[in-house]
Every structure is written in C-alpha cells, then in structure tokens.
N, C-alpha and C. Protein backbone atom coordinates (compact mmCIF):
# COMPACT_ATOMS: atom_id res chain seq x y z
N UNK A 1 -18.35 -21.32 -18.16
CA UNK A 1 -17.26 -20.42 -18.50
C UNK A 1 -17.45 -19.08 -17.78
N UNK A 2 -16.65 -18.95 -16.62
CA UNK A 2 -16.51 -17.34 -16.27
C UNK A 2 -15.86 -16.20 -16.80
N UNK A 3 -16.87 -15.39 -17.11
CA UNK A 3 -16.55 -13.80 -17.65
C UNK A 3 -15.28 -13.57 -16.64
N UNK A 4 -14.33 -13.26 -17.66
CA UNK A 4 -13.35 -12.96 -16.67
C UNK A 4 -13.34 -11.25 -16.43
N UNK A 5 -13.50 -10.90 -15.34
CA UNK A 5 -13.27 -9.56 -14.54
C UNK A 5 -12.11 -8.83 -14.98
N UNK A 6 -11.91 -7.89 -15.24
CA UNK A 6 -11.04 -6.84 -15.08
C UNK A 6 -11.33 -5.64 -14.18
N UNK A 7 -10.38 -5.58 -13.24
CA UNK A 7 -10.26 -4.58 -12.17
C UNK A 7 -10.56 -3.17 -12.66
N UNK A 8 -11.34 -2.50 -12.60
CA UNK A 8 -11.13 -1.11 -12.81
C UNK A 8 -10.43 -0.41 -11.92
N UNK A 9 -9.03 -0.54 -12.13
CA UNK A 9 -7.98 0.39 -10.87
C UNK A 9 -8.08 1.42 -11.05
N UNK A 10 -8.43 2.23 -11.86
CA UNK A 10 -8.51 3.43 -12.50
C UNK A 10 -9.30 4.47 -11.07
N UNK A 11 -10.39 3.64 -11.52
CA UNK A 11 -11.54 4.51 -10.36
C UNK A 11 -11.49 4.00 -8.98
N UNK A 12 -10.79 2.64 -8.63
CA UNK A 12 -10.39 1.92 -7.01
C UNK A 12 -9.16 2.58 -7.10
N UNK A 13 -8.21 3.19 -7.61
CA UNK A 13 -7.70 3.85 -7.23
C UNK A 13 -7.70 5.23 -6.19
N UNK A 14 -8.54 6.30 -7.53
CA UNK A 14 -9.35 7.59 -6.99
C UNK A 14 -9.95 7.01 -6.01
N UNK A 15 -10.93 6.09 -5.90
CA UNK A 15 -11.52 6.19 -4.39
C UNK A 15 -10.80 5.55 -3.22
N UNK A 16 -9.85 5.04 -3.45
CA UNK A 16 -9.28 4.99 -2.08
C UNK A 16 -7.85 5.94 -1.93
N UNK A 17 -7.55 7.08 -3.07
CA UNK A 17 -7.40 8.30 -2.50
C UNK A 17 -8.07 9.22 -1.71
N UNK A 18 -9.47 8.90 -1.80
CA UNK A 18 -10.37 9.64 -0.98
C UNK A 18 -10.48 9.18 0.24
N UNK A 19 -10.14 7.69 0.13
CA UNK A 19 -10.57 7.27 1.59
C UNK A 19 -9.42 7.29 2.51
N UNK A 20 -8.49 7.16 1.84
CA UNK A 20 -7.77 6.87 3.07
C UNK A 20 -7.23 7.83 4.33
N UNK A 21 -7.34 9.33 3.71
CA UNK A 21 -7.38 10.85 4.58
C UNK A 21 -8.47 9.68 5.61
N UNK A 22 -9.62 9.51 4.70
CA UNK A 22 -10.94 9.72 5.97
C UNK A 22 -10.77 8.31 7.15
N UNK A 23 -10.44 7.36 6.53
CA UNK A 23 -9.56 6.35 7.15
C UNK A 23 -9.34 6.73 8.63
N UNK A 24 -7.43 7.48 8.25
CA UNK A 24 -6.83 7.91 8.84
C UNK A 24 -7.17 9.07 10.42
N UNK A 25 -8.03 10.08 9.82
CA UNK A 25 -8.36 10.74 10.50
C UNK A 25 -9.39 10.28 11.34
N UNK A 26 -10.47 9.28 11.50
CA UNK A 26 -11.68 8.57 11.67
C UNK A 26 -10.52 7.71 12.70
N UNK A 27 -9.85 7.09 12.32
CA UNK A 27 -8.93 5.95 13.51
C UNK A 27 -7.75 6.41 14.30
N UNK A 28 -7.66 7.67 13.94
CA UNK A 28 -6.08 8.61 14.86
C UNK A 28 -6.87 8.93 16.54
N UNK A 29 -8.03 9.34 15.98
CA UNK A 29 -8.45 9.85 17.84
C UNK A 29 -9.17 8.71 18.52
N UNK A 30 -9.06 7.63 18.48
CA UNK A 30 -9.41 6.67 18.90
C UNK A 30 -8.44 5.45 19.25
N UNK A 31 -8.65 5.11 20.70
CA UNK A 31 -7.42 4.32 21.08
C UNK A 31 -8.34 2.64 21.04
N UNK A 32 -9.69 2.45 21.08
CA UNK A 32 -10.00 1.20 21.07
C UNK A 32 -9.92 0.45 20.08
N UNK A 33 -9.41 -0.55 19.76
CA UNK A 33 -8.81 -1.64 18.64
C UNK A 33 -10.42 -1.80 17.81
N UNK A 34 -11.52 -1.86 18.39
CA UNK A 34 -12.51 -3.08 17.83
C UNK A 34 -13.17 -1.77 17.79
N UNK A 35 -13.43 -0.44 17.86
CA UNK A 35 -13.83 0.72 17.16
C UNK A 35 -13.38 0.84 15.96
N UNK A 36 -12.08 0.97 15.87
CA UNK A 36 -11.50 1.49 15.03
C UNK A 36 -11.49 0.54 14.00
N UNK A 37 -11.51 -1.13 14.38
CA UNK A 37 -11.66 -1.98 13.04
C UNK A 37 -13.34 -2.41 11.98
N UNK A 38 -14.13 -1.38 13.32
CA UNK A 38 -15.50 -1.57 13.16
C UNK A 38 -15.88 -0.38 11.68
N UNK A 39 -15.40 0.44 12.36
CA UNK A 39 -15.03 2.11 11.36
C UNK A 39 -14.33 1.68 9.64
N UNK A 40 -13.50 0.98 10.19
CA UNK A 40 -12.52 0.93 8.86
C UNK A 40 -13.27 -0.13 7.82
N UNK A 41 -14.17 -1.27 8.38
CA UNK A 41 -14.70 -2.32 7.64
C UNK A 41 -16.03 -1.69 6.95
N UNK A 42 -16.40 -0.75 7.72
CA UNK A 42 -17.73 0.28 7.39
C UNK A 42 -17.40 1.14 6.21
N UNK A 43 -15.77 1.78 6.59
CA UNK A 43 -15.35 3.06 4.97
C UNK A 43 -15.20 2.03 3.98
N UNK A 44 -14.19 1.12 4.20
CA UNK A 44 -14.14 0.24 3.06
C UNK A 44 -15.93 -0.12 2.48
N UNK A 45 -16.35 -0.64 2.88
CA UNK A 45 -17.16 -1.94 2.46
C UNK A 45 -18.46 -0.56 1.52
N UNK A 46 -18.65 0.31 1.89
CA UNK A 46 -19.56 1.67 1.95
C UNK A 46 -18.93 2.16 0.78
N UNK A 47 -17.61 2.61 0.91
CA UNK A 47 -17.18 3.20 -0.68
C UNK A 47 -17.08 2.54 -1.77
N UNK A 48 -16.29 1.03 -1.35
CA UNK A 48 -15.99 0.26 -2.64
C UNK A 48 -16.72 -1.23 -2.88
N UNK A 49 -17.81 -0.87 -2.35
CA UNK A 49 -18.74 -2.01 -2.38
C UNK A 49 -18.50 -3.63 -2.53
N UNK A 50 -17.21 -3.63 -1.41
CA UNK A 50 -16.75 -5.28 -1.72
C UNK A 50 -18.13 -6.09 -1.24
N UNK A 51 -17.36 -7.26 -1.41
CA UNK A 51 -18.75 -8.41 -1.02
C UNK A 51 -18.77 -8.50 0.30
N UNK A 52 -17.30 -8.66 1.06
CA UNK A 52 -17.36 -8.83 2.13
C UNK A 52 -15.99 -8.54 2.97
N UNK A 53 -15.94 -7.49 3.52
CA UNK A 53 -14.47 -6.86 4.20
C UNK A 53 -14.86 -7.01 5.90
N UNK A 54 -13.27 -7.34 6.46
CA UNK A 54 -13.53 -7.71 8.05
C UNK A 54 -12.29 -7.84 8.17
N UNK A 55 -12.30 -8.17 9.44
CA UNK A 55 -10.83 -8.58 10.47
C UNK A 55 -11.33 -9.97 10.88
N UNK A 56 -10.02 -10.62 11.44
CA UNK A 56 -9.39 -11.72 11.72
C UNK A 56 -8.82 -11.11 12.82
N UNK A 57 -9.07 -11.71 14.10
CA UNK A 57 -8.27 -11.42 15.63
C UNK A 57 -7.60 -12.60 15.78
N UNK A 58 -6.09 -12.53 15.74
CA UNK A 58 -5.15 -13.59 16.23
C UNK A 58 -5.72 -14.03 18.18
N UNK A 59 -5.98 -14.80 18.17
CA UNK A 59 -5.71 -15.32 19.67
C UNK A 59 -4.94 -16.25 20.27
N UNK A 60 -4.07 -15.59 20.48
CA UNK A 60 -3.01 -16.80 21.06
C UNK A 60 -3.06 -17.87 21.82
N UNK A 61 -4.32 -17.36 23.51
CA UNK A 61 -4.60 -18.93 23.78
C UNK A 61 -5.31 -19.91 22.57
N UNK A 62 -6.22 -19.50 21.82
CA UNK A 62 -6.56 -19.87 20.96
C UNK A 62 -5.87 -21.09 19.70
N UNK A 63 -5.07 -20.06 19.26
CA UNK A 63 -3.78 -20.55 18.34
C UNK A 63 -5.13 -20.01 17.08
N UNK A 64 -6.02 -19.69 17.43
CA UNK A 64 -6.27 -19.49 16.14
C UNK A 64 -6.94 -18.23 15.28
N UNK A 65 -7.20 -17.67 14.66
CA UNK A 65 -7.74 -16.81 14.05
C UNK A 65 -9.14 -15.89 14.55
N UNK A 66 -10.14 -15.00 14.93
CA UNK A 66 -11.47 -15.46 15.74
C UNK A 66 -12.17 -13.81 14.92
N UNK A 67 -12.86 -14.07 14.23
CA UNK A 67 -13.95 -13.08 13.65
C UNK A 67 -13.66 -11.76 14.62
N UNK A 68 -13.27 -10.65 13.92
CA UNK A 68 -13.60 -9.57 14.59
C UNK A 68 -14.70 -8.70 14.00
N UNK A 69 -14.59 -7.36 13.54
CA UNK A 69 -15.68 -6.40 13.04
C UNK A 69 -15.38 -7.03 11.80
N UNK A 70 -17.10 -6.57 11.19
CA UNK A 70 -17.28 -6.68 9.54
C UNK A 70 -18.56 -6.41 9.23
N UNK A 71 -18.14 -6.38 7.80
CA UNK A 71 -19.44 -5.67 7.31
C UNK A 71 -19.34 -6.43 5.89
N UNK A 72 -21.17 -7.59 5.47
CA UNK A 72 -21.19 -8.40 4.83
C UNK A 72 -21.76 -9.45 5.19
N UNK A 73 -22.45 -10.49 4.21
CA UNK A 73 -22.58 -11.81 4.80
C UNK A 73 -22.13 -12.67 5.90
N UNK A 74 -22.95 -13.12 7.09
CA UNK A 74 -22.48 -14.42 7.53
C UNK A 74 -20.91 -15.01 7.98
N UNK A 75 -20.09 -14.73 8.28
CA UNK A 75 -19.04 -15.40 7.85
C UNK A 75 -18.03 -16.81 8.93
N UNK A 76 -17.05 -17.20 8.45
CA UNK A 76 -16.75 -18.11 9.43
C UNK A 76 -16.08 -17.65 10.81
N UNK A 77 -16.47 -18.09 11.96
CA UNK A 77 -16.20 -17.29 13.37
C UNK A 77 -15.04 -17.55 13.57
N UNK A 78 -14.21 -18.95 13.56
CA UNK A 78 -12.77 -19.44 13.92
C UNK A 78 -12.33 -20.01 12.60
N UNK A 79 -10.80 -19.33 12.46
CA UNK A 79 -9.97 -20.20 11.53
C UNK A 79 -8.98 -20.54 11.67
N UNK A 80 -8.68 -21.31 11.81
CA UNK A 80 -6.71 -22.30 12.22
C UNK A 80 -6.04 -21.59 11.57
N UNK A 81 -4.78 -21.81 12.01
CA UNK A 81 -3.51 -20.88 10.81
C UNK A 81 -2.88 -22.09 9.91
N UNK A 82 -3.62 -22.87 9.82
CA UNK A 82 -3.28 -23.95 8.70
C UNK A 82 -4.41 -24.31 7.58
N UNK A 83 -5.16 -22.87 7.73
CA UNK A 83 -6.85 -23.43 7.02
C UNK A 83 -6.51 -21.90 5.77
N UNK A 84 -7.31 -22.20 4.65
CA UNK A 84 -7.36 -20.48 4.05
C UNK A 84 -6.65 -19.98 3.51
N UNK A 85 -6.98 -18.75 3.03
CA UNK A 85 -5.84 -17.70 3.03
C UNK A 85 -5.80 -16.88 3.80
N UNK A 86 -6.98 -16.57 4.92
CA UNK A 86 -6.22 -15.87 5.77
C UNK A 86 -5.36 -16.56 6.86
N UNK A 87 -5.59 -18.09 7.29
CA UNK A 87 -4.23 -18.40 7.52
C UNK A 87 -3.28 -18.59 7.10
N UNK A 88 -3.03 -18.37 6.01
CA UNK A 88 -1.72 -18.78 5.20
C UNK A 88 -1.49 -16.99 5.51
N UNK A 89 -1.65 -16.79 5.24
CA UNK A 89 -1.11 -14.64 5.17
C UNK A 89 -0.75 -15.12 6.44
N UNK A 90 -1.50 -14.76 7.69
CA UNK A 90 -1.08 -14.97 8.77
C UNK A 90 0.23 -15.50 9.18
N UNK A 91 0.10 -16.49 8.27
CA UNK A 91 1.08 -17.80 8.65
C UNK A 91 2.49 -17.20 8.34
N UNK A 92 2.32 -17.02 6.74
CA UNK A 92 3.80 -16.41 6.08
C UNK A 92 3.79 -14.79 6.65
N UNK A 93 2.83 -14.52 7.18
CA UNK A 93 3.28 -12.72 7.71
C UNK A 93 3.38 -12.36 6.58
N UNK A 94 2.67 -12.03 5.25
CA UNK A 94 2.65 -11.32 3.72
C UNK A 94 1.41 -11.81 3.74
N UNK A 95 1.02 -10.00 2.33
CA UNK A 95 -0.29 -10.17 1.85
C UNK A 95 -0.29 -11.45 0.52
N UNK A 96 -1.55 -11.85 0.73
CA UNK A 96 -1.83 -12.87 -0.32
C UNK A 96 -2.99 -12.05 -1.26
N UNK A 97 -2.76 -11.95 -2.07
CA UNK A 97 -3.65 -11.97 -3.61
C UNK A 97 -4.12 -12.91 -4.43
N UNK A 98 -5.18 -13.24 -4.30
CA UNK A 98 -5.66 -14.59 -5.12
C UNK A 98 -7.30 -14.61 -5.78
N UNK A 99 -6.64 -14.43 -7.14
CA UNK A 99 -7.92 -14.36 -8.32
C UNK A 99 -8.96 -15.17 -8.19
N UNK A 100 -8.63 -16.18 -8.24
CA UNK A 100 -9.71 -17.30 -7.76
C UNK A 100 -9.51 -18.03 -6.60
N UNK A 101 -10.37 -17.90 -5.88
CA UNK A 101 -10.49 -18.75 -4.73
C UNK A 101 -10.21 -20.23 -4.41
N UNK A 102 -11.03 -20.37 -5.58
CA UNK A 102 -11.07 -22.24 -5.59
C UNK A 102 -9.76 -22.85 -6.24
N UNK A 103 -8.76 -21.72 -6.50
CA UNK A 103 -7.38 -22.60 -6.61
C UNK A 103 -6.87 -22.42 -5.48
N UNK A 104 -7.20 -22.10 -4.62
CA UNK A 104 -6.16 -21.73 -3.58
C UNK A 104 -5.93 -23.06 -2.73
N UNK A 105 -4.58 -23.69 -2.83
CA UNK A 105 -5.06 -24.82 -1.64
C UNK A 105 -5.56 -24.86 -0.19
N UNK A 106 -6.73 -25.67 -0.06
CA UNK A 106 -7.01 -25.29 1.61
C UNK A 106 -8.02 -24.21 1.74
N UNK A 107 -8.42 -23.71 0.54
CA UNK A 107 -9.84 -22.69 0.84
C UNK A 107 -10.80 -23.04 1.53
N UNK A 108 -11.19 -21.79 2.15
CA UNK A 108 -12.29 -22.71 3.13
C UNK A 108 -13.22 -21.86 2.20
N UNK A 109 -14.29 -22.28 1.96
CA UNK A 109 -15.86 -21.91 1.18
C UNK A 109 -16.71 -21.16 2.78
N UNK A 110 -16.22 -20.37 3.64
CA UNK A 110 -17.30 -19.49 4.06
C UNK A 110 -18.41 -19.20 3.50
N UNK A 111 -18.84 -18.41 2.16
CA UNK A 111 -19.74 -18.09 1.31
C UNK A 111 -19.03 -18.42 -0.15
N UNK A 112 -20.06 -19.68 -0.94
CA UNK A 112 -19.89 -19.97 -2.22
C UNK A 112 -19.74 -18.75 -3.27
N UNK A 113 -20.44 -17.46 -2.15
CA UNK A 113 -20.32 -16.57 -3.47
C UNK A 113 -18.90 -15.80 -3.40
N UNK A 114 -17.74 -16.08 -2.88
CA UNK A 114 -16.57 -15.55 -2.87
C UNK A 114 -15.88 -15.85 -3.47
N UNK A 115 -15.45 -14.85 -4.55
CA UNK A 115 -14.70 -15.57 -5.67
C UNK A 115 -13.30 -15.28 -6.04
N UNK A 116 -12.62 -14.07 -5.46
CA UNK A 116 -11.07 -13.71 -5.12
C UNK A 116 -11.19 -13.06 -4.03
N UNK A 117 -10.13 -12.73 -3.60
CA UNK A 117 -9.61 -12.75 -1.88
C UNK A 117 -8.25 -12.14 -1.88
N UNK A 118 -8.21 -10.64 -0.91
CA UNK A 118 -7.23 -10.25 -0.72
C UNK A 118 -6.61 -10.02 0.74
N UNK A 119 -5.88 -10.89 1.63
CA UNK A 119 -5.69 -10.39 2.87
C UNK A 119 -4.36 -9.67 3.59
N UNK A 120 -4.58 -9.21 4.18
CA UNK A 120 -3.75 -8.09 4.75
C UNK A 120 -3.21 -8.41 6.24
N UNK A 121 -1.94 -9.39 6.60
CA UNK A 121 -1.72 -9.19 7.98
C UNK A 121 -1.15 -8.14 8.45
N UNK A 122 -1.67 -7.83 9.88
CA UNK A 122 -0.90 -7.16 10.62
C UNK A 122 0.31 -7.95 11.57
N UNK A 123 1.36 -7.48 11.15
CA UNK A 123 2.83 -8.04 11.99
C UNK A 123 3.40 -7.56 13.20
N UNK A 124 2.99 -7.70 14.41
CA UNK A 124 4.30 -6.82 15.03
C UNK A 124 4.88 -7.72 16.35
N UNK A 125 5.66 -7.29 17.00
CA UNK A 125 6.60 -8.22 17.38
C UNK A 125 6.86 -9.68 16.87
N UNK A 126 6.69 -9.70 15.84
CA UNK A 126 7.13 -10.90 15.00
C UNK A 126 5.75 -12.06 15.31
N UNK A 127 4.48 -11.77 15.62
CA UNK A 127 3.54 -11.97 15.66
C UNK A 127 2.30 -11.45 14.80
N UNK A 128 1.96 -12.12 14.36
CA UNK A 128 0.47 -11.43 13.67
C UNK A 128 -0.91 -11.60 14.22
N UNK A 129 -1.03 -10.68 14.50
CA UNK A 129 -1.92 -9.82 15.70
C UNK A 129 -3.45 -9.90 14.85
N UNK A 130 -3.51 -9.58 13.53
CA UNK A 130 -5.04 -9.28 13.07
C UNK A 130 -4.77 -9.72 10.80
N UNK A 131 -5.61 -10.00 10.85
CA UNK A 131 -5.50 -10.12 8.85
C UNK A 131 -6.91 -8.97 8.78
N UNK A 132 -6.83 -8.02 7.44
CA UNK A 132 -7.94 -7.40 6.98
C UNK A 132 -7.74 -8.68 5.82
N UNK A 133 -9.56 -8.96 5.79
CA UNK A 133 -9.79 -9.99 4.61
C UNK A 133 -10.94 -9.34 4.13
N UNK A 134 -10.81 -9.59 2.68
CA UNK A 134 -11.18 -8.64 1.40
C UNK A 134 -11.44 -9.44 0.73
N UNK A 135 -13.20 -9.70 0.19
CA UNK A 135 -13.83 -10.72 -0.20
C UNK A 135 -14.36 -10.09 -1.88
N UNK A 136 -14.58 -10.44 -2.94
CA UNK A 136 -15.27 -10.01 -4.04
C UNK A 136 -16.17 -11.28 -4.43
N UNK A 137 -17.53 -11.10 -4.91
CA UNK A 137 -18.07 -12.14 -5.68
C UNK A 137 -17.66 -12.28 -7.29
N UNK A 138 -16.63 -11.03 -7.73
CA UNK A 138 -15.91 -11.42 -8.87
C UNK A 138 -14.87 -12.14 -9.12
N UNK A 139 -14.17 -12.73 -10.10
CA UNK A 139 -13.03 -13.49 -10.05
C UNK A 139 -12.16 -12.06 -10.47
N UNK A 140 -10.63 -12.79 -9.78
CA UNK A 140 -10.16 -11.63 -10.21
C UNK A 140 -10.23 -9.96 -10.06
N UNK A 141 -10.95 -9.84 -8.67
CA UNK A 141 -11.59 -8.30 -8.70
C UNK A 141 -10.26 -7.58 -8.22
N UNK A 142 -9.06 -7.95 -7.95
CA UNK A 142 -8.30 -7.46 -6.98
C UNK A 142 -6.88 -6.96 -7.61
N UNK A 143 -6.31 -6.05 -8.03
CA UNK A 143 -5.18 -5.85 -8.22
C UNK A 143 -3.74 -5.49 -6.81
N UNK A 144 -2.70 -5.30 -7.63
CA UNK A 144 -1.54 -4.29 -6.93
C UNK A 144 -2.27 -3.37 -5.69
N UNK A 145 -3.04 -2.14 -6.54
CA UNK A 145 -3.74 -1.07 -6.27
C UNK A 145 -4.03 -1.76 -4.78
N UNK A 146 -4.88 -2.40 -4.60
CA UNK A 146 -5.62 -2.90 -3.34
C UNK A 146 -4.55 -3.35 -2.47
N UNK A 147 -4.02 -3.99 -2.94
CA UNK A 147 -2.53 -4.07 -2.16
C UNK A 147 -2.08 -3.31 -1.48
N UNK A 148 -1.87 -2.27 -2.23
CA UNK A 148 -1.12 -1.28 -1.92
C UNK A 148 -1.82 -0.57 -0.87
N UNK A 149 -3.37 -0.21 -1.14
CA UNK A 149 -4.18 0.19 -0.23
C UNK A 149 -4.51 -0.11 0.84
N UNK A 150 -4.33 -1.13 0.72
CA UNK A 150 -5.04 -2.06 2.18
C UNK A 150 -3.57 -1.85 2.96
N UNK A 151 -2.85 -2.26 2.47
CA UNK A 151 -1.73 -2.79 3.07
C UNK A 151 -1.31 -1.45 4.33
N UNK A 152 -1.44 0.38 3.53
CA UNK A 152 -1.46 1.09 4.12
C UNK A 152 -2.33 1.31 5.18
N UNK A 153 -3.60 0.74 5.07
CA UNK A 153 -4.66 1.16 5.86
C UNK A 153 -4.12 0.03 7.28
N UNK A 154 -3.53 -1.30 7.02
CA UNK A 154 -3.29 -2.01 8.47
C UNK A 154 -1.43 -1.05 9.02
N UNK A 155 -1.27 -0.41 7.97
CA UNK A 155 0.46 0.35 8.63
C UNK A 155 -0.11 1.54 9.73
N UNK A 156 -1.35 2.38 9.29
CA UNK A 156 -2.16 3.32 10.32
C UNK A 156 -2.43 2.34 11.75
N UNK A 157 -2.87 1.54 11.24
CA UNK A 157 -3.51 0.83 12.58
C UNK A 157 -2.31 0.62 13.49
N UNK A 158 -0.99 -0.47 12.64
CA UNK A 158 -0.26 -1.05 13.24
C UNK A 158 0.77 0.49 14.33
N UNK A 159 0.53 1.45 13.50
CA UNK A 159 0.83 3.01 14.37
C UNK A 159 -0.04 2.54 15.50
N UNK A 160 -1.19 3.01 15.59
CA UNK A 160 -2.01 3.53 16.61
C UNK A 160 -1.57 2.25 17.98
N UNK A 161 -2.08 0.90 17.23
CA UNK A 161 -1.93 0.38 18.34
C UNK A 161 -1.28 -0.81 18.43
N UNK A 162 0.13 -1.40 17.71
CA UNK A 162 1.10 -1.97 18.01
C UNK A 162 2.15 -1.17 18.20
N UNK A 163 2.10 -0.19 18.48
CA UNK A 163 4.03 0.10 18.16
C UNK A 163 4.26 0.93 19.60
C-alpha cells in the first residue's frame, strides 16, 4: 500500500517564484540551446530537489527523441514517439501530468524509482523540437502549479531560440 503524497504547492509554488526571475535572466544572454538547457536542469533539479529533471532533443533524421542535458540518475538515451510519456507529450504537442507512472500506457521503466512524471513539450513550427521531463520518486508529487511552471520555463526558451 502506497502512502499517498500530497504536493506541497504551497512552498513549490514560492520557490519557483524565486526561480523563475533566475531562470530567465541565467538563459536571456545566452544564445546556445544545450547551455541554456544544461543551466535550467541544474536551477530546477538544485532548488526543488526532483528525482530527475532533463530534456528530450527531437531529431528528425532520427524520428526519435535523444537525451539532452540533465541532472539525476542514469537515464534512457533514445525514445520513439510511440514509447512513454515523453513521447506521447511530444506526440499530442501538450503537457502530460501523470500521478503514477505505472498506469500510464507504454511507460518505459528508465529508473524503477520513478513514480509520477511531468513533461513539457516545446512546439514550434508545428514541430516539437525538445520535452522538459520531470521525474519524482513520489506518487503523485506533481500538481497544476508545476504545470504551470514548467510550462513557462519551455515559453522563455521557445523565445530565445525558436521564434
């Protein structure tokens, strides 16, 4: 029987009011993509102590998904856009929120200890270019809030260097 988690949005709130100035300002004077996603996986992962935060690089010859910066365990190097949730985000171009992992159809088990999952594509020319994936070893660690947060932190990026 798992203790079920409740989010403290309260205080992931306040701190990613703090972060996201530092975010912002940390990725505005910088034009290289894989700096700036190296930086952002570092504020995240440093303030709000996820299990495991990173990028996903779309590659088109590829067709598939390919590990970019992160900070955390181990993780899987290539993922299809028919595998996951970060291919499914990818796939549908929307963030996915999902409490437990192991309902998700098609999870891939990277690390057994991942237990909800929040990812974040980036969209532009009707392509999705990168997912931020947001790992907790809690069930359930993830609200709105993070949503909302993350979601802003790939709209900075998608400024700097899609548009």
């Amino acid at each position: 029987m798992h203790h079920l988690h409740i989010p403290d949005t309260q205080n992931r709130q306040a701190a990613y009011d703090l972060l996201l100035p530092q975010i912002k300002s940390v990725i505005e004077g910088e034009t290289d993509l894989i700096a700036n996603l190296a930086n952002i996986a570092a504020i995240l992962k440093e303030a709000l102590g996820f299990f495991w935060v990173g990028f996903y690089i779309y590659k088109e010859n590829d067709g598939e998904l390919v590990l970019g910066p992160f900070q955390g365990p181990l993780a899987c190097t290539r993922i299809a856009l028919d595998k996951g949730v970060c291919g499914a985000a990818a796939t549908r171009q929307e963030t996915l929120l999902v409490p437990d992992v192991e309902q998700f159809p098609g999870h891939i088990a990277c690390s057994s200890l991942s237990k909800s999952e929040v990812v974040v594509p980036l969209v532009s020319g009707g392509v999705t270019q990168l997912v931020l994936d947001v790992d907790s070893d809690e069930l359930n660690d993830f609200s709105e809030v993070d949503v909302q947060y993350l979601e802003q932190v790939i709209d900075y990026l998608k400024e700097i260097h899609f548009s």
